[in-house]
N, C-alpha and C. Protein backbone atom coordinates (compact mmCIF):
# COMPACT_ATOMS: atom_id res chain seq x y z
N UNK A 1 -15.26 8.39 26.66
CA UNK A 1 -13.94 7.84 26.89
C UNK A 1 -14.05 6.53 27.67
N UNK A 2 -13.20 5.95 27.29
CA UNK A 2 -12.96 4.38 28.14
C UNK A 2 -12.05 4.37 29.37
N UNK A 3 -12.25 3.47 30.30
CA UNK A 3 -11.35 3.98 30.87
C UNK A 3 -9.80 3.97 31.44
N UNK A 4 -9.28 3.33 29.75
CA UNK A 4 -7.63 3.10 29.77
C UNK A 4 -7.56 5.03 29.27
N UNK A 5 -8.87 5.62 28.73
CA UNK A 5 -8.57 6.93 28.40
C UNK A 5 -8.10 7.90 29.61
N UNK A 6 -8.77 7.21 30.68
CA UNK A 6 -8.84 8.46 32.10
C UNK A 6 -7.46 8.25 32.41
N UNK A 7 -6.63 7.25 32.39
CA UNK A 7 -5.16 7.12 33.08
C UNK A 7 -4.44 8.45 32.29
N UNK A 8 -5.26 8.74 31.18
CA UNK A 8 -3.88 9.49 30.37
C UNK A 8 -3.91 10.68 30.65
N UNK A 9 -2.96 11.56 30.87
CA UNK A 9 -2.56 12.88 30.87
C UNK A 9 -3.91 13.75 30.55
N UNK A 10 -4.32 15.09 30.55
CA UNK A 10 -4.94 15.92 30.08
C UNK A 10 -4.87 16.55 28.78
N UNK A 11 -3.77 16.35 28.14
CA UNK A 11 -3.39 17.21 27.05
C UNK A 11 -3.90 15.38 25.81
N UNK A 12 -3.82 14.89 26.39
CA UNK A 12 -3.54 13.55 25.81
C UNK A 12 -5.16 13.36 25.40
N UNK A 13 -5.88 13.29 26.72
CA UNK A 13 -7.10 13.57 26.78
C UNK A 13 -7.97 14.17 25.61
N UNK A 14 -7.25 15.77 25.62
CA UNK A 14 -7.70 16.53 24.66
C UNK A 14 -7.57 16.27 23.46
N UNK A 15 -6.66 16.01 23.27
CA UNK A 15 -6.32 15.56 21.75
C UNK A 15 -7.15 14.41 21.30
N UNK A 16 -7.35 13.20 22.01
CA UNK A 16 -8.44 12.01 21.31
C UNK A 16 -9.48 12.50 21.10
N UNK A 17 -9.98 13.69 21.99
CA UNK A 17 -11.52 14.52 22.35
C UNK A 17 -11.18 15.08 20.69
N UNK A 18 -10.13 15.87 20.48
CA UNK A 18 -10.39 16.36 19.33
C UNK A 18 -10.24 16.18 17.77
N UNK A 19 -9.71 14.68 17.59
CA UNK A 19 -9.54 13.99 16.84
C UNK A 19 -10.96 13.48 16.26
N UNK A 20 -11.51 12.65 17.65
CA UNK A 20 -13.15 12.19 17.31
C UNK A 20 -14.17 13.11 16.72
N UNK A 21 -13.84 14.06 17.36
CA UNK A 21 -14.37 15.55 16.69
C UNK A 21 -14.27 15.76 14.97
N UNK A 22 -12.89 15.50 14.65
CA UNK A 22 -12.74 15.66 13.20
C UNK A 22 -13.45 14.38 12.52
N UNK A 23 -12.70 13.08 13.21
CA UNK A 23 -13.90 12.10 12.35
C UNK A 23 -14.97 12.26 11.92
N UNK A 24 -15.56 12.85 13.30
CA UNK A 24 -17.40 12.80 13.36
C UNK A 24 -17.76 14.07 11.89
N UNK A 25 -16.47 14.95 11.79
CA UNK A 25 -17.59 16.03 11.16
C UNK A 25 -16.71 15.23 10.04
N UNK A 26 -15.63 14.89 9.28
CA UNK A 26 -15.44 14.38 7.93
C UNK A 26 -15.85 13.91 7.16
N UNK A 27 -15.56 14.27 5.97
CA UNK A 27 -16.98 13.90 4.84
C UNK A 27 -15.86 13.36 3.75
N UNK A 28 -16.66 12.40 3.00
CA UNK A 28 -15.67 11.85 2.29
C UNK A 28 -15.39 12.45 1.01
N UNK A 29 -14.31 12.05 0.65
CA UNK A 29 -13.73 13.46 -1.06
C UNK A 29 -14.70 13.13 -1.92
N UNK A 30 -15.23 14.12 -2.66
CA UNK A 30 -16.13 13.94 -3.77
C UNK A 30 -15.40 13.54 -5.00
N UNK A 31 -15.28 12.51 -5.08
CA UNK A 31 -14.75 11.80 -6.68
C UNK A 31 -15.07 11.28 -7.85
N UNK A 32 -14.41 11.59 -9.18
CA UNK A 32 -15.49 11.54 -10.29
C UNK A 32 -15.14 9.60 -9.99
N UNK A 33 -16.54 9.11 -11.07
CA UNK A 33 -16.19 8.07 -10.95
C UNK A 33 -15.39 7.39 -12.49
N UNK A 34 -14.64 6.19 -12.22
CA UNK A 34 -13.24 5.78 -12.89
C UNK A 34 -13.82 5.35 -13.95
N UNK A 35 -13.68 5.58 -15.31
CA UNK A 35 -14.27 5.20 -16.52
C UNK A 35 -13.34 3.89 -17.07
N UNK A 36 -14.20 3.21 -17.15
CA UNK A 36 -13.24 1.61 -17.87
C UNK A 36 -12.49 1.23 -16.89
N UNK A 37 -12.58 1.77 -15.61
CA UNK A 37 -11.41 0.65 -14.73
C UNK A 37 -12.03 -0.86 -14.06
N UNK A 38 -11.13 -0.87 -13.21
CA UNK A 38 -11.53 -2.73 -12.84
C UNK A 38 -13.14 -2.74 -12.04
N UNK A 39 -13.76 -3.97 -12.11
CA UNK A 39 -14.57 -4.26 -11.47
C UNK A 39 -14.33 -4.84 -9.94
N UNK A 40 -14.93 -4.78 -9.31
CA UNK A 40 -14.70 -5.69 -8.17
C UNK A 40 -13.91 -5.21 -7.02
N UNK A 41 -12.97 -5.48 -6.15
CA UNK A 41 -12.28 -4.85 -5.43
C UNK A 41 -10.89 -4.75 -5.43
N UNK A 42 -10.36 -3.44 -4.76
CA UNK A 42 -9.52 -3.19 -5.78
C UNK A 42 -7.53 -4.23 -5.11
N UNK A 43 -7.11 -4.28 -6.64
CA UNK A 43 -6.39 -5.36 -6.62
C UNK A 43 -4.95 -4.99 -5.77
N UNK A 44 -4.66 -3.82 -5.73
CA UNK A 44 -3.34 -2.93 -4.47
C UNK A 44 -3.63 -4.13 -3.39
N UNK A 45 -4.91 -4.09 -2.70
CA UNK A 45 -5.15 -4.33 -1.68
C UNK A 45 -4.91 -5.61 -1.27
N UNK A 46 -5.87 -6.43 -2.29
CA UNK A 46 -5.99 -7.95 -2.43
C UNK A 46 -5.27 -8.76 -3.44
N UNK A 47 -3.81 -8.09 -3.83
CA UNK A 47 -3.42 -8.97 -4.53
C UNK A 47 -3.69 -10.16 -6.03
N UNK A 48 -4.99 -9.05 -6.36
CA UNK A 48 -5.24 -9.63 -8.09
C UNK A 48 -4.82 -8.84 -9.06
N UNK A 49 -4.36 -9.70 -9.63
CA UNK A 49 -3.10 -8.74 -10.51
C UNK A 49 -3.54 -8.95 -12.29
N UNK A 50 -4.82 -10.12 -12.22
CA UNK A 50 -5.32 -10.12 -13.23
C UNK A 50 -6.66 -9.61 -13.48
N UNK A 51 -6.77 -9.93 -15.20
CA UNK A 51 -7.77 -8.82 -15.79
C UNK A 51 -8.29 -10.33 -17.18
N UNK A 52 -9.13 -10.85 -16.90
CA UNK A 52 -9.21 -11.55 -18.12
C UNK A 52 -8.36 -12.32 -18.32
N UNK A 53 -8.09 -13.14 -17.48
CA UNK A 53 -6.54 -13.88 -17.94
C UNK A 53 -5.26 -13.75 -17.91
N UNK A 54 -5.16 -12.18 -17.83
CA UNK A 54 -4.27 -10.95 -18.38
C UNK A 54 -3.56 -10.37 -17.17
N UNK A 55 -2.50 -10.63 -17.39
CA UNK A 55 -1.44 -10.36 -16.04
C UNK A 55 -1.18 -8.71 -16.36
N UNK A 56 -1.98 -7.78 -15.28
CA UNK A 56 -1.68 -6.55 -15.33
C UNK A 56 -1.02 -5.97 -14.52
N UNK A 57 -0.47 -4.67 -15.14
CA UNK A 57 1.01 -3.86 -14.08
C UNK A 57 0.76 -2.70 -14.03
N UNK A 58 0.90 -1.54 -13.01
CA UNK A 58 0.88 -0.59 -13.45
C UNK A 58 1.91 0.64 -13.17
């Protein structure tokens, strides 16, 4: 803990204690991978909305 953590309450405490806890053990979803979709990164994020020239929607 840092120590803007120690000012906080006990219950408050506990809870970041047990949050980090879940991070540390989380594993990421096993997913099939996407057949024929886009290359590169994905466009939600960054705002490319094309494909080849090709103004896509979905």
């Amino acid at each position: 803990m840092n120590k803007t953590d120690q000012d906080l309450p006990p219950a408050a405490q506990r809870a970041l204690a047990e949050a980090e806890e879940r991070r540390r053990n989380a594993t990421a979803p096993d997913r099939p991978k996407e057949l024929g979709g886009r290359d590169g990164l994905d466009p939600v994020r960054y705002g490319d909305w094309e494909k080849k020239g090709l103004a896509v929607d979905f």
